[in-house]
N, C-alpha and C. Protein backbone atom coordinates (compact mmCIF):
# COMPACT_ATOMS: atom_id res chain seq x y z
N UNK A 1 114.36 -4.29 148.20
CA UNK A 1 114.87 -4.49 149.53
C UNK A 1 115.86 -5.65 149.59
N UNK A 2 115.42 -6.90 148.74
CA UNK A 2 116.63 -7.71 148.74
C UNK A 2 117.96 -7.28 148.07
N UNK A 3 118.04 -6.66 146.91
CA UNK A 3 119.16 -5.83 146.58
C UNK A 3 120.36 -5.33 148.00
N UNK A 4 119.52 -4.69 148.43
CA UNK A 4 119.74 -3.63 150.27
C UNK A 4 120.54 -4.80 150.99
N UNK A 5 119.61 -5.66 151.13
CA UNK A 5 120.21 -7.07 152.15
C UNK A 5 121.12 -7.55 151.71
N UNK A 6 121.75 -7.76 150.75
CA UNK A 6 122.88 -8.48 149.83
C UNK A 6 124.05 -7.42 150.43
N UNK A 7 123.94 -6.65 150.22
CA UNK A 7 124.72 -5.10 150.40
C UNK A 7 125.37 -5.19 152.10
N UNK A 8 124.87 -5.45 152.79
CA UNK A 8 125.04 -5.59 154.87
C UNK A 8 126.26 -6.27 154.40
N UNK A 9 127.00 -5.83 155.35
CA UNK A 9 127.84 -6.91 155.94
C UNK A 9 127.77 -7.74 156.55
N UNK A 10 126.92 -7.63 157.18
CA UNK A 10 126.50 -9.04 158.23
C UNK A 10 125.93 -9.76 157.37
N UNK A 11 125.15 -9.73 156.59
CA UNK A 11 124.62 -10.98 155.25
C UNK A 11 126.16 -11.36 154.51
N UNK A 12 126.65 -10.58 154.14
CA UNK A 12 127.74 -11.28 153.27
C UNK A 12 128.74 -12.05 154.26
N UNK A 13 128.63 -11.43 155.41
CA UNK A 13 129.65 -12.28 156.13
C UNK A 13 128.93 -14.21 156.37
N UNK A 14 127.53 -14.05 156.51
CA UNK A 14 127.01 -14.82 157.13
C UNK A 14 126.81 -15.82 155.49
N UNK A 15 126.95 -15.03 154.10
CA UNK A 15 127.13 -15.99 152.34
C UNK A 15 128.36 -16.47 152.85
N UNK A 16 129.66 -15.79 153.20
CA UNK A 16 130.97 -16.20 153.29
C UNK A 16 130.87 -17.62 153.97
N UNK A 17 130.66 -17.41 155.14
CA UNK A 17 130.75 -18.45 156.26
C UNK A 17 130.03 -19.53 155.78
N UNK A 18 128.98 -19.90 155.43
CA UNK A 18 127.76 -20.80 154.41
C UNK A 18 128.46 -21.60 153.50
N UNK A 19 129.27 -20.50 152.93
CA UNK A 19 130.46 -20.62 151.16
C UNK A 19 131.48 -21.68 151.83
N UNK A 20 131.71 -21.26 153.34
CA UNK A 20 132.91 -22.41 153.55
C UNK A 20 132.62 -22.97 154.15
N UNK A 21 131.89 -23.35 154.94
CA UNK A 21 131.19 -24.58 155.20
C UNK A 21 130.66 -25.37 154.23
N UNK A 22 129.90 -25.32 153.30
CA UNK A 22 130.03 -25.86 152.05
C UNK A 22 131.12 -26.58 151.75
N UNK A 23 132.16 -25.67 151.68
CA UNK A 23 133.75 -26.42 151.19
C UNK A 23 134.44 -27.22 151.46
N UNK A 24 134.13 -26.98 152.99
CA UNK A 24 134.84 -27.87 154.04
C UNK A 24 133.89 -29.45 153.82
N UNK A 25 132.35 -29.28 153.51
CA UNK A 25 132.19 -30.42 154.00
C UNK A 25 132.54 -31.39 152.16
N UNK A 26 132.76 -30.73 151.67
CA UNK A 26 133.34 -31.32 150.42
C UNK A 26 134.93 -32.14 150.25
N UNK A 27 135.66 -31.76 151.68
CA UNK A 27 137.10 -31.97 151.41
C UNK A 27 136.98 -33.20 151.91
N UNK A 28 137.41 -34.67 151.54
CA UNK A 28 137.45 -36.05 151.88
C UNK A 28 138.54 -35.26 153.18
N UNK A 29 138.12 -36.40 154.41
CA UNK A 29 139.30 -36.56 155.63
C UNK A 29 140.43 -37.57 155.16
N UNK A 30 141.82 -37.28 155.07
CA UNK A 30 142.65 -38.20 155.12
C UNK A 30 143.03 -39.14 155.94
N UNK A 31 143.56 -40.13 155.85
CA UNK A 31 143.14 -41.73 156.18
C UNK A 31 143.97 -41.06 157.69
N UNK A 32 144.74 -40.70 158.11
CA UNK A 32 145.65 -40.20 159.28
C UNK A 32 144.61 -38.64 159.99
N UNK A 33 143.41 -38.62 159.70
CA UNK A 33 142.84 -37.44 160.13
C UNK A 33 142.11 -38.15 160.76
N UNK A 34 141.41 -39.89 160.78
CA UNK A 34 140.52 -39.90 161.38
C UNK A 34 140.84 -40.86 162.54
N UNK A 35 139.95 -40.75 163.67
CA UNK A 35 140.65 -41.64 164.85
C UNK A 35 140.54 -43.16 164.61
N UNK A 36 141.24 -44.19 164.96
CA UNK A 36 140.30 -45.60 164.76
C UNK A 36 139.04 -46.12 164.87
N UNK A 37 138.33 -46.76 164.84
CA UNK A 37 137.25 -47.11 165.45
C UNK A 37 136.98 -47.72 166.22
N UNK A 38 136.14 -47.27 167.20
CA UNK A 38 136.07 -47.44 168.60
C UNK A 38 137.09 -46.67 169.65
N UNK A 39 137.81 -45.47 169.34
CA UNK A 39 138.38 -44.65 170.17
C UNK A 39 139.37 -44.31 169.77
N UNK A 40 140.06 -43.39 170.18
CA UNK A 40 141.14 -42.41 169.56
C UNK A 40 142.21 -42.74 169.85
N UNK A 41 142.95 -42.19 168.79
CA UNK A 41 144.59 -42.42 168.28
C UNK A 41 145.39 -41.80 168.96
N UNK A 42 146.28 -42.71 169.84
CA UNK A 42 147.08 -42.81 170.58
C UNK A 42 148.60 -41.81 169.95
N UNK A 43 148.69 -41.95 168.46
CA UNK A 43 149.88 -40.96 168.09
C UNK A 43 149.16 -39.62 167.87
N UNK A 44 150.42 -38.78 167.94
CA UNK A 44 150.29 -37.22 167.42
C UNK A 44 149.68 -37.58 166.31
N UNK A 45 148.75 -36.25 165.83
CA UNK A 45 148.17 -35.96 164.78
C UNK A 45 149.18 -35.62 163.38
N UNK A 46 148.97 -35.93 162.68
CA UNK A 46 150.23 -36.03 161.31
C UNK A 46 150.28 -34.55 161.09
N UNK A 47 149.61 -33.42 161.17
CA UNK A 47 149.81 -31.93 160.53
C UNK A 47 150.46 -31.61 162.38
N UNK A 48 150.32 -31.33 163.13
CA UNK A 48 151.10 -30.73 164.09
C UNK A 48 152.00 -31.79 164.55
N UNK A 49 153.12 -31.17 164.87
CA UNK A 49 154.39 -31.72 165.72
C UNK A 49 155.25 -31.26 166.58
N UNK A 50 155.32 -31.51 168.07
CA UNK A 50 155.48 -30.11 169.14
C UNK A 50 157.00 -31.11 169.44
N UNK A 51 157.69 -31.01 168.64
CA UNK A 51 159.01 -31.64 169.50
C UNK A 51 159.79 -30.40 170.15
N UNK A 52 159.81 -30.58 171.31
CA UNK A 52 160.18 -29.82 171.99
C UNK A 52 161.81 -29.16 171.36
N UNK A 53 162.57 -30.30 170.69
CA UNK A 53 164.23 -29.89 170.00
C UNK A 53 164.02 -29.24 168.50
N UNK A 54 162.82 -29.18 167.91
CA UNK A 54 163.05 -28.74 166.91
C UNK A 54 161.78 -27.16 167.02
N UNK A 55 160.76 -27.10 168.30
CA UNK A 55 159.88 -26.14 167.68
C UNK A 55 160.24 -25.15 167.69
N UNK A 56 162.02 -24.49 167.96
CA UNK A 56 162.43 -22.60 167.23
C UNK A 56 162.61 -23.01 166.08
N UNK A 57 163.36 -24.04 165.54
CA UNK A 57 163.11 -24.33 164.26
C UNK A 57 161.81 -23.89 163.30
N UNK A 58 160.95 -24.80 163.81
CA UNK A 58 159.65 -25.16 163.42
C UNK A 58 158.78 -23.28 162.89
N UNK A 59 159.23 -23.20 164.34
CA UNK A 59 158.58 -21.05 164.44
C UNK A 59 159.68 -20.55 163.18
N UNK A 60 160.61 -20.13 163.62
CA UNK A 60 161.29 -20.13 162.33
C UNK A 60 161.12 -20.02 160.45
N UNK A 61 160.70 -21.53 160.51
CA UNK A 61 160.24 -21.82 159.61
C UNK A 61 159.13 -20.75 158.78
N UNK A 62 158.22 -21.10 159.91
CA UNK A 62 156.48 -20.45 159.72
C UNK A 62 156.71 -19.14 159.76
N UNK A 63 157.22 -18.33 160.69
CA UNK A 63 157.64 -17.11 160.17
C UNK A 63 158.77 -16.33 158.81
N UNK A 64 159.08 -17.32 158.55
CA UNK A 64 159.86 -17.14 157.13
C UNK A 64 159.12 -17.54 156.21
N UNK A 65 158.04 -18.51 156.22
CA UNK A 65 157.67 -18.83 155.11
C UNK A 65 156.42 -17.41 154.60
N UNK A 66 155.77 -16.93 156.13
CA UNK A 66 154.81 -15.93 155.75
C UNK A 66 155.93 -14.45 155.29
N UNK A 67 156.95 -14.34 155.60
CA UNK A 67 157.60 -13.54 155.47
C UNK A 67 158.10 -13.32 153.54
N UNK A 68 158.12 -14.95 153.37
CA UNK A 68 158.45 -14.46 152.24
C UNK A 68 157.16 -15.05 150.94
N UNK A 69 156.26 -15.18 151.36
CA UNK A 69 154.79 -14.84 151.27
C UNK A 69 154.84 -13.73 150.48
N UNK A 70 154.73 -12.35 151.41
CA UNK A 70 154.76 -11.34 151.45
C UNK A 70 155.79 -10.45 150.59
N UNK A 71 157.02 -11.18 150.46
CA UNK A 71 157.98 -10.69 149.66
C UNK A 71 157.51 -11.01 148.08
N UNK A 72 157.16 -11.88 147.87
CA UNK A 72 156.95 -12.32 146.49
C UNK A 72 155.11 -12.09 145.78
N UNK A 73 154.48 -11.30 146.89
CA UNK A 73 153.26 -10.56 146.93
C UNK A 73 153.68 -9.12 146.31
N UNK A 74 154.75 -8.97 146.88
CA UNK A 74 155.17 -7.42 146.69
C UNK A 74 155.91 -7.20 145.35
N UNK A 75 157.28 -7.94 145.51
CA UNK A 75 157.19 -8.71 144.21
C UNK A 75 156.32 -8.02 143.06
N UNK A 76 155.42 -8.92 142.97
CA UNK A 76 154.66 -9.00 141.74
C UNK A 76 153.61 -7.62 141.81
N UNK A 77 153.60 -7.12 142.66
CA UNK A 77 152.82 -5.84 143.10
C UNK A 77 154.01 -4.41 142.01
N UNK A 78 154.86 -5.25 142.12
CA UNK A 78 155.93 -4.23 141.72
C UNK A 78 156.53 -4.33 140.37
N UNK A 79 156.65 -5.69 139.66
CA UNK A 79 156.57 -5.99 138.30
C UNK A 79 154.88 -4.98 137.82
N UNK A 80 154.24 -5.67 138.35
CA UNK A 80 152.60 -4.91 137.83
C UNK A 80 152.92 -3.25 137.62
N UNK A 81 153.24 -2.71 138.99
CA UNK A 81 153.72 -0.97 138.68
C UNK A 81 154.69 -0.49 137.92
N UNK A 82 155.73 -1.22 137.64
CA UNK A 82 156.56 -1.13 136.54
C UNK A 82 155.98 -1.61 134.84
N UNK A 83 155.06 -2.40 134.90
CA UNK A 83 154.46 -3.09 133.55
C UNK A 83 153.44 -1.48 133.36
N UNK A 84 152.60 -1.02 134.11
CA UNK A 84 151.93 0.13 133.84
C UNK A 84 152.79 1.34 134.01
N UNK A 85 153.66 1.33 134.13
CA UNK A 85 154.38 2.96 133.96
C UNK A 85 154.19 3.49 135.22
N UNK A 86 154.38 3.42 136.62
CA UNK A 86 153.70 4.05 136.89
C UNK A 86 154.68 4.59 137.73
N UNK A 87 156.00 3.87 137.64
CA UNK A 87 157.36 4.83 138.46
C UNK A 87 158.06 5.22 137.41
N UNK A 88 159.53 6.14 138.14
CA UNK A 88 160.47 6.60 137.63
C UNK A 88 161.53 5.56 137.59
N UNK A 89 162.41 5.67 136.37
CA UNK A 89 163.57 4.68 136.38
C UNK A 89 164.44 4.57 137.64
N UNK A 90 164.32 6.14 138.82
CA UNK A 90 164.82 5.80 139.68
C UNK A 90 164.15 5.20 141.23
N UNK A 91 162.98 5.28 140.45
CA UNK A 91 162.02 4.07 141.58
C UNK A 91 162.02 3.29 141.25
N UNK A 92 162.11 2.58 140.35
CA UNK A 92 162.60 1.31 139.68
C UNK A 92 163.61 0.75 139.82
N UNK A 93 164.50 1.48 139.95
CA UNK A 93 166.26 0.57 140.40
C UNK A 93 166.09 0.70 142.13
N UNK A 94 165.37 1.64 142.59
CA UNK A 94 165.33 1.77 143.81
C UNK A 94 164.43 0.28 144.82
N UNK A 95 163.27 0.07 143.42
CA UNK A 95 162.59 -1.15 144.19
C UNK A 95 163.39 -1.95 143.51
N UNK A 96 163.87 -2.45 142.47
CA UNK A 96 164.64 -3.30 142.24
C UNK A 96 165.54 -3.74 143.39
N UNK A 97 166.49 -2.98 143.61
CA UNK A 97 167.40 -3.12 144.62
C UNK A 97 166.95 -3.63 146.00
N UNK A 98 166.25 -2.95 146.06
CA UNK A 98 165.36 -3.43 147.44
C UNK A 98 164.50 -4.87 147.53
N UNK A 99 164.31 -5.38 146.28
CA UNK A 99 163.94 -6.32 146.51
C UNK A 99 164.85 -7.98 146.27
N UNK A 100 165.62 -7.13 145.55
CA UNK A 100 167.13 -8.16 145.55
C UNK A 100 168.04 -8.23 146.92
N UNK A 101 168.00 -7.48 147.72
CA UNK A 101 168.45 -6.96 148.77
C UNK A 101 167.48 -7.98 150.13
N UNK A 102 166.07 -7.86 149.97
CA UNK A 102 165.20 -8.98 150.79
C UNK A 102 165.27 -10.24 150.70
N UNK A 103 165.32 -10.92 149.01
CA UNK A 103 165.71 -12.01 148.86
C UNK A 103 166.89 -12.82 148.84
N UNK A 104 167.83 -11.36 148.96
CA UNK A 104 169.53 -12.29 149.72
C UNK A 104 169.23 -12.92 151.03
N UNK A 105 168.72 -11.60 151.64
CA UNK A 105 168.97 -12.17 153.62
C UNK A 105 167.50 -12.97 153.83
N UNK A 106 166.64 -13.31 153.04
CA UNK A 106 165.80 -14.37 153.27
C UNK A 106 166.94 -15.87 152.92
N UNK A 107 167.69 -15.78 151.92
CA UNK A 107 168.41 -16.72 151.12
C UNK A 107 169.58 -17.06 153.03
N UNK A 108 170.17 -15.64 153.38
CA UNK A 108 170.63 -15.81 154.84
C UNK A 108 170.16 -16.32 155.71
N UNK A 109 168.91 -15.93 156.18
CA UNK A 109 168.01 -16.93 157.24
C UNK A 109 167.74 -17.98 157.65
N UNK A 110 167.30 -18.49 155.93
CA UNK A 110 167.22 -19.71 155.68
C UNK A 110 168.56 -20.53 156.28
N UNK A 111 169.74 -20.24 155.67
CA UNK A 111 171.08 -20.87 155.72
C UNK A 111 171.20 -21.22 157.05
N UNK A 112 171.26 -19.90 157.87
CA UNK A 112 171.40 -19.89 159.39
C UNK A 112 170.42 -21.30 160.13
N UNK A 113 169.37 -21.16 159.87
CA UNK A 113 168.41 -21.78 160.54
C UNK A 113 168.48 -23.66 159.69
N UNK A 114 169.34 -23.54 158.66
CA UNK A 114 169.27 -25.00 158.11
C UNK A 114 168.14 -25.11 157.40
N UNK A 115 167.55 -24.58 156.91
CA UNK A 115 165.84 -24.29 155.86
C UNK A 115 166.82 -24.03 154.03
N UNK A 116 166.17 -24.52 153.60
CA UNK A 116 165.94 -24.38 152.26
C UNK A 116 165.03 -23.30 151.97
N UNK A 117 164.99 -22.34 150.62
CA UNK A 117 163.56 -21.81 150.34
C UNK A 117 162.28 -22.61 149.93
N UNK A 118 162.99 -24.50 149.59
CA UNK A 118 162.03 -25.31 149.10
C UNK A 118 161.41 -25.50 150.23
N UNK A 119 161.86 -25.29 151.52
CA UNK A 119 161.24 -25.98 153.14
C UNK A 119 160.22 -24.75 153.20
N UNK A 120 159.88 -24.15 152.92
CA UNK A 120 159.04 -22.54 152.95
C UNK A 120 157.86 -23.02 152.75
N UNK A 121 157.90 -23.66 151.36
CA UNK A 121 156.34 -23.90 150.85
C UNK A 121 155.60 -24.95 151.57
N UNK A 122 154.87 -24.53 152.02
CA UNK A 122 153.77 -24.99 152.58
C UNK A 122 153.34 -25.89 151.98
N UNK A 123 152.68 -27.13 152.22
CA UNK A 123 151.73 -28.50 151.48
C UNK A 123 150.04 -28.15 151.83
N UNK A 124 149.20 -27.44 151.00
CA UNK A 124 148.10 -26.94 151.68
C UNK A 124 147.47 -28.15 151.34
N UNK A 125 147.27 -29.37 151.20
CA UNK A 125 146.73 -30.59 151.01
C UNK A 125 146.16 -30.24 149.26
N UNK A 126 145.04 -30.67 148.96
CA UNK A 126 144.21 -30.42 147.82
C UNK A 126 144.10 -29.16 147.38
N UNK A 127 144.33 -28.04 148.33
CA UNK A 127 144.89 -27.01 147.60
C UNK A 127 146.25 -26.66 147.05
N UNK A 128 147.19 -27.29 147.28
CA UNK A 128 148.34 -27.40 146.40
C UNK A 128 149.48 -27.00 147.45
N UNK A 129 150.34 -26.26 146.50
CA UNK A 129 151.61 -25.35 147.45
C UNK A 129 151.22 -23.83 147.88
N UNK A 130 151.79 -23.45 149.04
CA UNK A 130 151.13 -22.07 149.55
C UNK A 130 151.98 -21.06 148.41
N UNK A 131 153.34 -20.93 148.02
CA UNK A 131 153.86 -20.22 147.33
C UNK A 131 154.12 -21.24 145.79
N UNK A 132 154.06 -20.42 144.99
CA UNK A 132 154.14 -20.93 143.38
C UNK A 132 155.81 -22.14 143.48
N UNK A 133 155.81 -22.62 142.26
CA UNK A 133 156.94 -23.25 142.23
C UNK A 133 157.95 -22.00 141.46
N UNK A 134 159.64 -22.76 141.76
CA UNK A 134 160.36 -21.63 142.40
C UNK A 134 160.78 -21.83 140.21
N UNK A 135 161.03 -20.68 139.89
CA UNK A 135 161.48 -21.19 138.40
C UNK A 135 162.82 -21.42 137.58
């Protein structure tokens, strides 16, 4: 029967949730995460910043960076189907193209909006960069 219970979703959801709580309480707070002592910090918090002149920028940003997330997910989704055989040479020039074709007008976006592709990557603290380094 414990076998059975492992198996629910509601148990594994409820290992998941356990798993990161765990994690979380493992991550040290950075010296700018915590309020002073004896009452709270009068500046913005160091991870959000709502300036009103830069937040289409800011959106911008965050939607390009998940955007090209996703491009370089696919990407490698597509080296992998080409490493196993598993298209034709003319699905192959076809995703080729197509994906040289995404990473121009991401390369456009960027320009437009004043972003780098280096401004993309995310700083996930102790977990590193959200996208690999660029090679």
């Amino acid at each position: 029967m414990a076998a059975e219970e492992t198996g629910r979703p509601e148990r594994r959801y409820e290992e998941i949730a356990q798993a990161a709580e765990r994690a979380f309480r493992l991550l040290p707070a950075a010296p700018g995460d915590l309020p002073p002592p004896g009452g709270r910090s009068h500046s913005p918090s160091r991870r959000i910043s709502c300036d009103p002149d830069t937040v289409e920028r800011d959106l911008i940003r965050l939607v390009l960076t998940l955007v090209e997330l996703l491009r370089q997910l696919m990407e490698r989704q597509a080296l992998h189907r080409v490493d196993q055989g598993d298209l034709t040479e003319e699905e192959e020039e076809r995703l080729g193209t197509t994906l040289m074709v995404l990473h121009d007008r991401m390369n456009d976006l960027c320009a437009q909006y004043g972003l780098s592709m280096d401004d993309l990557n995310l700083d996930l603290g102790p977990l590193g960069t959200l996208l690999p380094p660029a090679d």
